[in-house]
Protein backbone atom coordinates (compact mmCIF):
# COMPACT_ATOMS: atom_id res chain seq x y z
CA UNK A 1 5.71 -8.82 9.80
CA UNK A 2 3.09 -5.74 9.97
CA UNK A 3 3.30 -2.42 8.13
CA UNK A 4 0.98 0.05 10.21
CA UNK A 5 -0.88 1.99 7.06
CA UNK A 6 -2.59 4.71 9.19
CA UNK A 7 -5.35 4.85 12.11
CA UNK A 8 -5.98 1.77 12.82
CA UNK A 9 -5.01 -0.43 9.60
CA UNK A 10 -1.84 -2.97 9.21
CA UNK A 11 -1.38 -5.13 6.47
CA UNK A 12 1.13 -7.96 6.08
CA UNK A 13 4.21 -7.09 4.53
CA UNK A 14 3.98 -9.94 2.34
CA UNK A 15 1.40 -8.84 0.63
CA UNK A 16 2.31 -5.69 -0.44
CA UNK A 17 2.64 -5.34 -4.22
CA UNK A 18 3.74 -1.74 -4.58
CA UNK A 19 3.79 1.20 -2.06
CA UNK A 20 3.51 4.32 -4.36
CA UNK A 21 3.27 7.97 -3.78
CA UNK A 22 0.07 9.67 -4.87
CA UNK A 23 1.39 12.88 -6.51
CA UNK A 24 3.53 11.41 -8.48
CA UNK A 25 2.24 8.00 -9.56
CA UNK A 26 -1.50 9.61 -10.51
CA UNK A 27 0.38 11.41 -13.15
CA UNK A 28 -0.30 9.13 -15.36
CA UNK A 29 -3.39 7.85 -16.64
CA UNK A 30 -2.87 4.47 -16.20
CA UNK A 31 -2.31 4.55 -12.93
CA UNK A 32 -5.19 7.03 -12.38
CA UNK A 33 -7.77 4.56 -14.29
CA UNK A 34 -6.12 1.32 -12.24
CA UNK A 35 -7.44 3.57 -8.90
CA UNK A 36 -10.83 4.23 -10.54
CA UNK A 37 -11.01 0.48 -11.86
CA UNK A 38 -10.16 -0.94 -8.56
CA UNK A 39 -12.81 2.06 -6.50
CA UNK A 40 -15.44 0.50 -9.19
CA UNK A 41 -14.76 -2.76 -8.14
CA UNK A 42 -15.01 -1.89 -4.04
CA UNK A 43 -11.29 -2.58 -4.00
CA UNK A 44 -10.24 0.49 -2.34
CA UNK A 45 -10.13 1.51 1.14
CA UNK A 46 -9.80 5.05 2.74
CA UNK A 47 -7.41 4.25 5.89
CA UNK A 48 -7.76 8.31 6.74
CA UNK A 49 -10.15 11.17 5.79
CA UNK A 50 -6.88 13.38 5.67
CA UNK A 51 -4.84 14.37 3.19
CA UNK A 52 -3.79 11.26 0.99
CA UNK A 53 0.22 10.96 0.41
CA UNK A 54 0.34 7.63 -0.83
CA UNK A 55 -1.58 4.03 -1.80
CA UNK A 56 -0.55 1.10 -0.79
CA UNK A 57 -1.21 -2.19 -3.37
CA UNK A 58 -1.89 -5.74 -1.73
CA UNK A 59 -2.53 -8.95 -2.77
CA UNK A 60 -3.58 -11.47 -0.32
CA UNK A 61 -2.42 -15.18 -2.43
CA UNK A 62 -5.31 -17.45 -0.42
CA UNK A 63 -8.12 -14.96 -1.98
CA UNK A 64 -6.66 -13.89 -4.95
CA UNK A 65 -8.33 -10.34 -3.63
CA UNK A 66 -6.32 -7.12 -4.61
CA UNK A 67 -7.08 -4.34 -1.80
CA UNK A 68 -5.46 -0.54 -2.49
CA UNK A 69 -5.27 1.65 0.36
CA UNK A 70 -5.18 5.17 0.46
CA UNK A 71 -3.10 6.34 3.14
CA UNK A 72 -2.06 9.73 4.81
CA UNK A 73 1.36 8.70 5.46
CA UNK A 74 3.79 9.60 2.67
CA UNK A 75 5.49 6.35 0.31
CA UNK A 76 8.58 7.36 1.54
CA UNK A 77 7.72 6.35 5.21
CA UNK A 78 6.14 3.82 4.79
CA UNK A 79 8.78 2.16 2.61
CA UNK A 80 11.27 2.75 5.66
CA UNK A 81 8.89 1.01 7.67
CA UNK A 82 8.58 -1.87 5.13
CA UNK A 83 12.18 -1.71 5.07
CA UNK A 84 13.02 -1.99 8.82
CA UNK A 85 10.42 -5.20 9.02
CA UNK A 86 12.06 -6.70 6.95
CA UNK A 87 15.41 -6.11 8.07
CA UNK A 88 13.53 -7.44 11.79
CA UNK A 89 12.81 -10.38 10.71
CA UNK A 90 16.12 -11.32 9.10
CA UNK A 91 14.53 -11.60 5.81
CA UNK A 92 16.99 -8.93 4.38
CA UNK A 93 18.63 -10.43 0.96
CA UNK A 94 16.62 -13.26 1.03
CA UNK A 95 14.72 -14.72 -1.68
């Protein structure tokens, strides 16, 4: 299944790590320098010039590539749409 991110991004459900929101999470340092780390690296990508709510963490398995994206759509959103994918696709308590 697909988790729409914002404008015209979707990322596999699969390979989401963590879907955090931005307020709260950059409160700590760590978290901050893991953003700045991963920006450095050409990691990061901007899904909307508006307001940013949340990031997303993803980890595709084949490329061992880590990809955070910055997205307008608050964590709490998106995690219901996470949620309802999975809950789609029967994968609910599996695993």
């Amino acid at each position: 299944m697909y988790l729409h991110l914002g404008q015209d991004t979707v990322v596999q459900t699969r390979q989401i790590v963590g879907i955090f929101d931005l307020e709260n999470a950059t409160v700590a340092s760590a978290t901050r320098e893991y953003i700045a780390r991963a920006q450095k690296a050409g990691c990061v990508v901007n899904v909307s010039m508006e307001l940013p709510k949340s990031f997303v963490v993803c980890s595709d398995t084949k490329t061992r590539r880590t990809t955070v994206y910055i997205s307008q759509i608050s964590a709490q959103t998106l995690l219901k749409r996470s949620t309802g994918a999975f809950e789609r696709s029967g994968a609910e308590g599996k695993g």
